[in-house]
Every structure is written in C-alpha cells, then in structure tokens.
PDB file of N, CA and C in Angstrom:
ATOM      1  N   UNK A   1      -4.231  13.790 -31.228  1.00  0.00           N
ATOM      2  CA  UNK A   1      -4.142  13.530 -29.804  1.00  0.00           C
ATOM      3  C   UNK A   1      -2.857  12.751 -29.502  1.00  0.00           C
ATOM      4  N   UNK A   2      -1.964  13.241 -29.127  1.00  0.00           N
ATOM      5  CA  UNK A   2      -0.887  12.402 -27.894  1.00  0.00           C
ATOM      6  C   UNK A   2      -0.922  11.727 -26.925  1.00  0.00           C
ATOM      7  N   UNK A   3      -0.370  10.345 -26.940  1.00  0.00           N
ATOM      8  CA  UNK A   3      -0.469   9.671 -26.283  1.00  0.00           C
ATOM      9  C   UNK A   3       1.155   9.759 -25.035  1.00  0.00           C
ATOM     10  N   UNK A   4       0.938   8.962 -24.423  1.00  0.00           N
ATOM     11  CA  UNK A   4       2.803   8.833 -23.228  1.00  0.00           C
ATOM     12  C   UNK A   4       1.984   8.136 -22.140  1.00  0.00           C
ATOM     13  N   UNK A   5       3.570   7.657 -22.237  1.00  0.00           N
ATOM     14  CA  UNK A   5       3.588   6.663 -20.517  1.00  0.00           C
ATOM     15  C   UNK A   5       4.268   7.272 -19.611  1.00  0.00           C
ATOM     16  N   UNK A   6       3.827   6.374 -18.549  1.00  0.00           N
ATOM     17  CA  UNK A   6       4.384   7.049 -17.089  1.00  0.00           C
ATOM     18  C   UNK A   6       4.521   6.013 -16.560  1.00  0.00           C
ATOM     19  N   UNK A   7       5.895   5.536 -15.849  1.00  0.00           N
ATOM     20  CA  UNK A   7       5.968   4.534 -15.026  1.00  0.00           C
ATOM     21  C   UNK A   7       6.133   5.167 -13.209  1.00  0.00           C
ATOM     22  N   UNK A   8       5.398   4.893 -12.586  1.00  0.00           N
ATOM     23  CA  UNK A   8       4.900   5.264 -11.117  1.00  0.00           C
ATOM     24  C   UNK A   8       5.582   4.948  -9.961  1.00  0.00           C
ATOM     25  N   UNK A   9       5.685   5.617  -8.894  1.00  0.00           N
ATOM     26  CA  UNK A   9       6.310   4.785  -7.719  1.00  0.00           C
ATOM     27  C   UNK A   9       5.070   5.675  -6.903  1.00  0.00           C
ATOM     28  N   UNK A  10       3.663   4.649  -6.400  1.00  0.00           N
ATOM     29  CA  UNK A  10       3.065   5.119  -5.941  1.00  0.00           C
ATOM     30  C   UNK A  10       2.778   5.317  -4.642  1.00  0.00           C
ATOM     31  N   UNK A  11       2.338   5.966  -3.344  1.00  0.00           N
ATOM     32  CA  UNK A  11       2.464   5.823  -2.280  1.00  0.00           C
ATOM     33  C   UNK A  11       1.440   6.199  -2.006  1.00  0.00           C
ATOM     34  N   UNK A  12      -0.052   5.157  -0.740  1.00  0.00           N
ATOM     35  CA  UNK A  12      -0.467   6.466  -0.172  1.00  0.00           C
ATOM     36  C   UNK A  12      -0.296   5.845   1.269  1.00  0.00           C
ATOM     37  N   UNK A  13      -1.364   6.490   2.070  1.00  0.00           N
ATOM     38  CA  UNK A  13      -1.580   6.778   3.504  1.00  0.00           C
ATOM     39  C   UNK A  13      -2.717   6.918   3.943  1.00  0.00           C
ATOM     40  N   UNK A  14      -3.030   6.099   5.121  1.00  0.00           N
ATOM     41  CA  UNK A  14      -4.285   6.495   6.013  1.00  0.00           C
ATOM     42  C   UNK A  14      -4.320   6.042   7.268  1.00  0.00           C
ATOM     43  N   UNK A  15      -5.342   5.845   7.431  1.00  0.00           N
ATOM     44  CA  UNK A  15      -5.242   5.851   9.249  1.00  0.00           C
ATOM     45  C   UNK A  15      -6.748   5.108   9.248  1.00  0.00           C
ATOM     46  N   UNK A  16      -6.667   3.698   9.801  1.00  0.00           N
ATOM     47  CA  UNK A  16      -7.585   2.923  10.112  1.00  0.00           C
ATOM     48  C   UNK A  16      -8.281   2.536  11.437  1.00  0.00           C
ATOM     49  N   UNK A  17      -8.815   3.331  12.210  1.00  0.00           N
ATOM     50  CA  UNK A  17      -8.222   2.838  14.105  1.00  0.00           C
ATOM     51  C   UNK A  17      -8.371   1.364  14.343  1.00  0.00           C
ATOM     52  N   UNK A  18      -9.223  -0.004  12.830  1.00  0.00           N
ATOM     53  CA  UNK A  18      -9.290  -1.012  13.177  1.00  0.00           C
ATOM     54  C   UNK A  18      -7.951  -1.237  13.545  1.00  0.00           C
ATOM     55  N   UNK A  19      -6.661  -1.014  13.255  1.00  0.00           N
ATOM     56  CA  UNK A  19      -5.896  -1.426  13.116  1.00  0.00           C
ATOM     57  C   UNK A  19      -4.364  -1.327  14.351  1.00  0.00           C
ATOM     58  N   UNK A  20      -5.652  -0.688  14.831  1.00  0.00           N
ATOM     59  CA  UNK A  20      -4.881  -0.332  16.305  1.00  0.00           C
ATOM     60  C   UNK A  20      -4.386  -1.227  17.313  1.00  0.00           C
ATOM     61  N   UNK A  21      -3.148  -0.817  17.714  1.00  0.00           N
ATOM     62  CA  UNK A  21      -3.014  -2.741  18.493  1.00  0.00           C
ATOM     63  C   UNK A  21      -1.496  -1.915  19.549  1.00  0.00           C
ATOM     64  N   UNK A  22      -1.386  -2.514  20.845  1.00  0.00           N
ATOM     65  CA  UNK A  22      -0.277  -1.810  21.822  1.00  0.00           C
ATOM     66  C   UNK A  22       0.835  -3.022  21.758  1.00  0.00           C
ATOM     67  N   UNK A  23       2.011  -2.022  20.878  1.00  0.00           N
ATOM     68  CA  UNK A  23       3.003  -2.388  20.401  1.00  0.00           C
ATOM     69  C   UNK A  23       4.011  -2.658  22.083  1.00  0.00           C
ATOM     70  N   UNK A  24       4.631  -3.939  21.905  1.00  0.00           N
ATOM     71  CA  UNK A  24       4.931  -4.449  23.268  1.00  0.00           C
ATOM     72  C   UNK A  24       6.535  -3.756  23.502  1.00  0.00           C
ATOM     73  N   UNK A  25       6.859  -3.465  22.137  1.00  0.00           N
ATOM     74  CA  UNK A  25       8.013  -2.594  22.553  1.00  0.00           C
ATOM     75  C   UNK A  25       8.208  -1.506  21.455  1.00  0.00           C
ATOM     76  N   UNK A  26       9.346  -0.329  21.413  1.00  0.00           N
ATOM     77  CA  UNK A  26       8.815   0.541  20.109  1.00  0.00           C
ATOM     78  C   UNK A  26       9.823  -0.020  19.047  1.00  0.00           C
ATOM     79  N   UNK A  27      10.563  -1.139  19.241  1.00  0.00           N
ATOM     80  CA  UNK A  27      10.595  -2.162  17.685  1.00  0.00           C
ATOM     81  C   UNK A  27       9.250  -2.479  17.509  1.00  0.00           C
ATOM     82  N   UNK A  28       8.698  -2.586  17.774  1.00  0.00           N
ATOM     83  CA  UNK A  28       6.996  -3.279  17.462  1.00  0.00           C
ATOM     84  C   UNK A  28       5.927  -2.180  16.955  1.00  0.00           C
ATOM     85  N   UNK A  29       6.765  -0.855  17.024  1.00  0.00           N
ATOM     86  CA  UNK A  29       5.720   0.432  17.030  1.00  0.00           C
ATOM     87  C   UNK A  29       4.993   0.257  15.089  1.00  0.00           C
ATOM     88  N   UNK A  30       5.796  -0.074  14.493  1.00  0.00           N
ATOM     89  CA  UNK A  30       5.698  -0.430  12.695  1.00  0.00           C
ATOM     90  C   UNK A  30       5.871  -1.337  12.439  1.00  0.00           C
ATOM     91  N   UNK A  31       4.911  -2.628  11.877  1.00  0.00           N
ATOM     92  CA  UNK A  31       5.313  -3.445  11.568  1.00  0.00           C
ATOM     93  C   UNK A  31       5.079  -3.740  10.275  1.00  0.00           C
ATOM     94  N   UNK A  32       5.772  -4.948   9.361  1.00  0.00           N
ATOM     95  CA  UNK A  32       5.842  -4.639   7.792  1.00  0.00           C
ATOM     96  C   UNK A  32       4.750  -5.775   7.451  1.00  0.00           C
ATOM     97  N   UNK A  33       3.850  -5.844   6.727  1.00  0.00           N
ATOM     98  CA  UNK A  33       3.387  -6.573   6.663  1.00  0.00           C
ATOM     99  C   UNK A  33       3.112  -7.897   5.067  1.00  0.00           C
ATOM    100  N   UNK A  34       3.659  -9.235   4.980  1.00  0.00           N
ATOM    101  CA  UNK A  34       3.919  -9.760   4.126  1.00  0.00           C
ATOM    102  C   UNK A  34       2.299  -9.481   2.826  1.00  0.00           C
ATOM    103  N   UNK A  35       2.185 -10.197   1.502  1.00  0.00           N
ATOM    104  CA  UNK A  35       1.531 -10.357   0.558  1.00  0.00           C
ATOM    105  C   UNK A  35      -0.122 -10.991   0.749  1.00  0.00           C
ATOM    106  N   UNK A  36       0.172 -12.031   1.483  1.00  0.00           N
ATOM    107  CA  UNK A  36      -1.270 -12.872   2.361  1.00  0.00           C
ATOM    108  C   UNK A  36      -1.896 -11.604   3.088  1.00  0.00           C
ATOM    109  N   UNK A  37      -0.841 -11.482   4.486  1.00  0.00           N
ATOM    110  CA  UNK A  37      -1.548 -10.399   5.041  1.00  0.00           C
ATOM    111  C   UNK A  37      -2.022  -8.861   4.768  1.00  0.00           C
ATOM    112  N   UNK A  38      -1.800  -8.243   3.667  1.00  0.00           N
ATOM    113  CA  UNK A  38      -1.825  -7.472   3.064  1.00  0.00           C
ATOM    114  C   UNK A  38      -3.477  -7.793   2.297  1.00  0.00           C
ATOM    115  N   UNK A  39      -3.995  -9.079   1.809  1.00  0.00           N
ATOM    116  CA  UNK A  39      -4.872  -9.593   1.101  1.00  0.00           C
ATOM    117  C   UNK A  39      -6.196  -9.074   1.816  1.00  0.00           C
ATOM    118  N   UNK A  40      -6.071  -8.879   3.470  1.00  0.00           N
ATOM    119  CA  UNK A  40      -6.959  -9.070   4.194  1.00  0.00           C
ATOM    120  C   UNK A  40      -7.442  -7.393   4.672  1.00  0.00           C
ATOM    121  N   UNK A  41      -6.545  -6.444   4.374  1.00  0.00           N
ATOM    122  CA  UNK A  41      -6.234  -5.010   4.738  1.00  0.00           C
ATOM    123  C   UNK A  41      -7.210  -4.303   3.734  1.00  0.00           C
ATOM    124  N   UNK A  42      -8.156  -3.382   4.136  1.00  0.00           N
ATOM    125  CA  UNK A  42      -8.788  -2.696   3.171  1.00  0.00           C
ATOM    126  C   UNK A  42      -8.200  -1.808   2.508  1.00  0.00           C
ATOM    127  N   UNK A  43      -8.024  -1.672   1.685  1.00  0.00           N
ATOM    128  CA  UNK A  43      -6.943  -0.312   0.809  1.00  0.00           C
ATOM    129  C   UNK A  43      -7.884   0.808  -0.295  1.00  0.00           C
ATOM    130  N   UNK A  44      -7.988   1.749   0.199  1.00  0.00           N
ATOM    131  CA  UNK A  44      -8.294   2.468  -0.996  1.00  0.00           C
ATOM    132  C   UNK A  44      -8.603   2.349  -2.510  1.00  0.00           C
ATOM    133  N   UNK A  45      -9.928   2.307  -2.908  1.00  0.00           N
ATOM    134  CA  UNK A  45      -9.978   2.051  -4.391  1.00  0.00           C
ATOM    135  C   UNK A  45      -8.955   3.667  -5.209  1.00  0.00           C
ATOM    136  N   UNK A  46      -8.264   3.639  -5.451  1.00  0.00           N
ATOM    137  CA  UNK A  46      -7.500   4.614  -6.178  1.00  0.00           C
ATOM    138  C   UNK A  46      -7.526   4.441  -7.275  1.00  0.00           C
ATOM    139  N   UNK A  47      -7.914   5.616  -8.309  1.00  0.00           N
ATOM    140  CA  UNK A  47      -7.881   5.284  -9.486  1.00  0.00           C
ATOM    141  C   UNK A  47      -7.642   6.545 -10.314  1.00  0.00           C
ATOM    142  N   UNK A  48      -7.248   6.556 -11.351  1.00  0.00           N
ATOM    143  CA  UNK A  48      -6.212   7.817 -12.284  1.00  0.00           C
ATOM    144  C   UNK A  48      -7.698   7.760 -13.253  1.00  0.00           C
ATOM    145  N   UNK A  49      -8.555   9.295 -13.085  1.00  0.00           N
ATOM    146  CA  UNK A  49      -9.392   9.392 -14.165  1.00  0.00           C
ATOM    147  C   UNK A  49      -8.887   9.345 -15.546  1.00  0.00           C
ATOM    148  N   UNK A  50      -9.499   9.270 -16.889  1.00  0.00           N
ATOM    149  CA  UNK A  50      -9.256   8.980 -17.552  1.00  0.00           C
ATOM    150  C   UNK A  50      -7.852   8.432 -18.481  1.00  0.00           C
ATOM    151  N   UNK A  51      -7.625   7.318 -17.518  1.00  0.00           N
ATOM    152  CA  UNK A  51      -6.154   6.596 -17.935  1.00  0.00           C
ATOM    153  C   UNK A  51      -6.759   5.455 -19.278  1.00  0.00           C
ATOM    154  N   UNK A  52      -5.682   5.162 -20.248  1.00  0.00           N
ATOM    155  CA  UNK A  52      -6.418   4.642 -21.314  1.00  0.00           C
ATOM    156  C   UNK A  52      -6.147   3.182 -20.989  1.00  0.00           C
ATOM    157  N   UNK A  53      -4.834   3.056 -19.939  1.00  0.00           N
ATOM    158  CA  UNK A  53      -4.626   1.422 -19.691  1.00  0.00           C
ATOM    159  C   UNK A  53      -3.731   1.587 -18.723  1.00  0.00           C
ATOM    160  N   UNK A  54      -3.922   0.803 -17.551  1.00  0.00           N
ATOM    161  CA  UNK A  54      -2.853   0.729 -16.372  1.00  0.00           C
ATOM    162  C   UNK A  54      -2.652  -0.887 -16.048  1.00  0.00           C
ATOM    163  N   UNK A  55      -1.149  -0.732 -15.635  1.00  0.00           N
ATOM    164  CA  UNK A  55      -1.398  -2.319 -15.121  1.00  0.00           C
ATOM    165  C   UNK A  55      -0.072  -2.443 -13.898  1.00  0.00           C
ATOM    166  N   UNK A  56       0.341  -3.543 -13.088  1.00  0.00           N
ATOM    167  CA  UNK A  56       1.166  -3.444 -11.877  1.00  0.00           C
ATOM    168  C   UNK A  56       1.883  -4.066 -12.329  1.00  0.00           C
ATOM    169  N   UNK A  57       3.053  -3.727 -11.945  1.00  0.00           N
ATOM    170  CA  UNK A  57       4.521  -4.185 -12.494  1.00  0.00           C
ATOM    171  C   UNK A  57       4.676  -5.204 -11.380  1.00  0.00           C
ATOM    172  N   UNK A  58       4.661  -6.519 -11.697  1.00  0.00           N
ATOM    173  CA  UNK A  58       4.742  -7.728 -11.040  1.00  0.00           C
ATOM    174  C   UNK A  58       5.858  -8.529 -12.013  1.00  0.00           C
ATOM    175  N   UNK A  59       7.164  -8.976 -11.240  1.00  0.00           N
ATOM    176  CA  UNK A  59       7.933  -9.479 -11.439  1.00  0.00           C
ATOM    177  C   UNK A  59       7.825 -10.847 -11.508  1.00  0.00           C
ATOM    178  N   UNK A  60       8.598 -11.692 -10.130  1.00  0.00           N
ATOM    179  CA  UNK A  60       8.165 -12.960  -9.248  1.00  0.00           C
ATOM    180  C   UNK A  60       7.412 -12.839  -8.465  1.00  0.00           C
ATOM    181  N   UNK A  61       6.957 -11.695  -7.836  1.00  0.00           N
ATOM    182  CA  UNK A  61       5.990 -11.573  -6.400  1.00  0.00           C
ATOM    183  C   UNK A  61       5.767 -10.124  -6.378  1.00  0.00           C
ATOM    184  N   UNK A  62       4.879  -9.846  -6.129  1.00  0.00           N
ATOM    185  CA  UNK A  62       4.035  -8.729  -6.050  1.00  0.00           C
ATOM    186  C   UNK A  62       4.864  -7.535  -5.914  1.00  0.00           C
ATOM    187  N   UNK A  63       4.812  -6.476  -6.479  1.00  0.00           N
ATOM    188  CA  UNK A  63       6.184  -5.642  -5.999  1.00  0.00           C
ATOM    189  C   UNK A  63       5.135  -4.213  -5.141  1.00  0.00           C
ATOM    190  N   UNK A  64       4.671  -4.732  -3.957  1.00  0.00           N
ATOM    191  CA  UNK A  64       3.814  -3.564  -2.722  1.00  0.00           C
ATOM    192  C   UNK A  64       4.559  -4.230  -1.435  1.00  0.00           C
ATOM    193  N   UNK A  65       4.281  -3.193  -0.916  1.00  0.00           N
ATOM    194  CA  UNK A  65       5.016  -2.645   0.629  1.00  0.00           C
ATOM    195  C   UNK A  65       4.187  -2.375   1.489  1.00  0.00           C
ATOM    196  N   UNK A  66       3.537  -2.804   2.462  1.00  0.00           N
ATOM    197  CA  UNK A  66       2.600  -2.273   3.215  1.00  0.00           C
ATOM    198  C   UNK A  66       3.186  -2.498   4.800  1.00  0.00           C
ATOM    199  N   UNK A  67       2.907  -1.031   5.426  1.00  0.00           N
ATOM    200  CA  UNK A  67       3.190  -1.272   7.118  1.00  0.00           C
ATOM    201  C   UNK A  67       2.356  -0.514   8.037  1.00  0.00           C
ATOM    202  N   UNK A  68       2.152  -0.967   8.837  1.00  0.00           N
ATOM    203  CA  UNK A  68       0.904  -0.443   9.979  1.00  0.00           C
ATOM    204  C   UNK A  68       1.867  -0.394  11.177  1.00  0.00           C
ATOM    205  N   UNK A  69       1.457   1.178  11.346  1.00  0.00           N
ATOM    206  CA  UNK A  69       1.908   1.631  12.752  1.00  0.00           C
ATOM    207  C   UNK A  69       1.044   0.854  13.905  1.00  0.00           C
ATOM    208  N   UNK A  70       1.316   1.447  15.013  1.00  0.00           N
ATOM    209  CA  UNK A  70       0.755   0.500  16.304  1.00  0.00           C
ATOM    210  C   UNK A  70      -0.484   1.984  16.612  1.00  0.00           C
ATOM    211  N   UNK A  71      -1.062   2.856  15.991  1.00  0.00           N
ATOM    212  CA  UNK A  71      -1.821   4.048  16.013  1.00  0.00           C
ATOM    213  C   UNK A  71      -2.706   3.897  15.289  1.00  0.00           C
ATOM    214  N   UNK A  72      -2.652   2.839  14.426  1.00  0.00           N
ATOM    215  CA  UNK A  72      -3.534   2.342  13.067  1.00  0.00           C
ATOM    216  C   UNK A  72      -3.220   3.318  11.994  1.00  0.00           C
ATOM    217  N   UNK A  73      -2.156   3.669  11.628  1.00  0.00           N
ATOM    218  CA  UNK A  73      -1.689   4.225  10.584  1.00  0.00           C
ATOM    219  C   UNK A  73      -1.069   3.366   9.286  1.00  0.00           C
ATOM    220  N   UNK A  74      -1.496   3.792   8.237  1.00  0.00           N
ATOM    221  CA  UNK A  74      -1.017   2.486   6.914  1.00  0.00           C
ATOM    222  C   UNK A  74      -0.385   2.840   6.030  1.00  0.00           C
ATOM    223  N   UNK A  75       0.418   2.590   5.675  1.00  0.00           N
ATOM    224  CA  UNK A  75       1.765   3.617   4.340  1.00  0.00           C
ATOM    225  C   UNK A  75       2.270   2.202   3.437  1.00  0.00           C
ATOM    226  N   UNK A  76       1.279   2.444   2.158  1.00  0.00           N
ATOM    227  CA  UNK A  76       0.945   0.981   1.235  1.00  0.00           C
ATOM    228  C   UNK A  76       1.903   1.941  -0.190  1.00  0.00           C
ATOM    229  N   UNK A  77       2.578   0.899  -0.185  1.00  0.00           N
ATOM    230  CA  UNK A  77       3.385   1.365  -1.665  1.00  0.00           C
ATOM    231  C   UNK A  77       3.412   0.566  -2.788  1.00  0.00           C
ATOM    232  N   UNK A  78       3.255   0.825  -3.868  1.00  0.00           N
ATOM    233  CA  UNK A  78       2.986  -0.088  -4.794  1.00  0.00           C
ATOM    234  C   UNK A  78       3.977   0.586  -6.281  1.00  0.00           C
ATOM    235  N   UNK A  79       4.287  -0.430  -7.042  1.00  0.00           N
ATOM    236  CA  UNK A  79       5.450  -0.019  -8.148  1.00  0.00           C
ATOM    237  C   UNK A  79       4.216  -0.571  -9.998  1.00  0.00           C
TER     238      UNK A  79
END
C-alpha cells in the first residue's frame, strides 16, 4: 500500500440567511471577517473520508480567511 501527501488550499461556500444584514454602502456589500469573529460563525464539519492524518498549517496566527456578503453568503478559506 502507498502512502503521499497533499498540501491543500482549501475553499468552501455557503449561504447562511442568519447572516444577512443591509450593507450601508456597496464597500460594506463583503466584509472580511477577523479570527475571534470567525470563532462564533458556524462552518461546515468537512471532512476527507479515509485520510490517515490531517492537520492545519498554523504559523503565528491561524492561516483562514473568512468573508460574509451582505446576502448571507460565506467564502471560508483555510491553508
């Protein structure tokens, strides 16, 4: 049996309508949202069936990206 790695640049997407909110101008239409606030955001349990070991490439600070449209749309990236 063969084993290999894969290093990831993962992305997904969804659409929450909690998250819906009227952006006061369309700079405001996406906003990025920091590590705390991100803590509080429900995200998808995602998970790679039979992976033998995964883990998140964390530097100094978390290396994810998360931004919510003003439609409740969510585009969470993680390394």
């Amino acid at each position: 049996m063969q084993d290999y790695q894969v290093n990831i640049y993962f992305r997904q997407s969804w659409k929450d309508p909690r998250l819906r909110y009227d952006a006061p101008s369309p700079k405001m239409s996406k906003i990025r949202l920091g590590v705390d606030a991100q803590k509080l955001i429900w995200i998808p349990d995602t998970f790679f069936r039979n992976e033998k070991r995964a883990q998140f490439h964390e530097v100094t600070v978390d290396n994810r990206l998360m931004r919510v449209s003003s439609d409740g749309s969510v585009w969470y990236v993680s390394k």
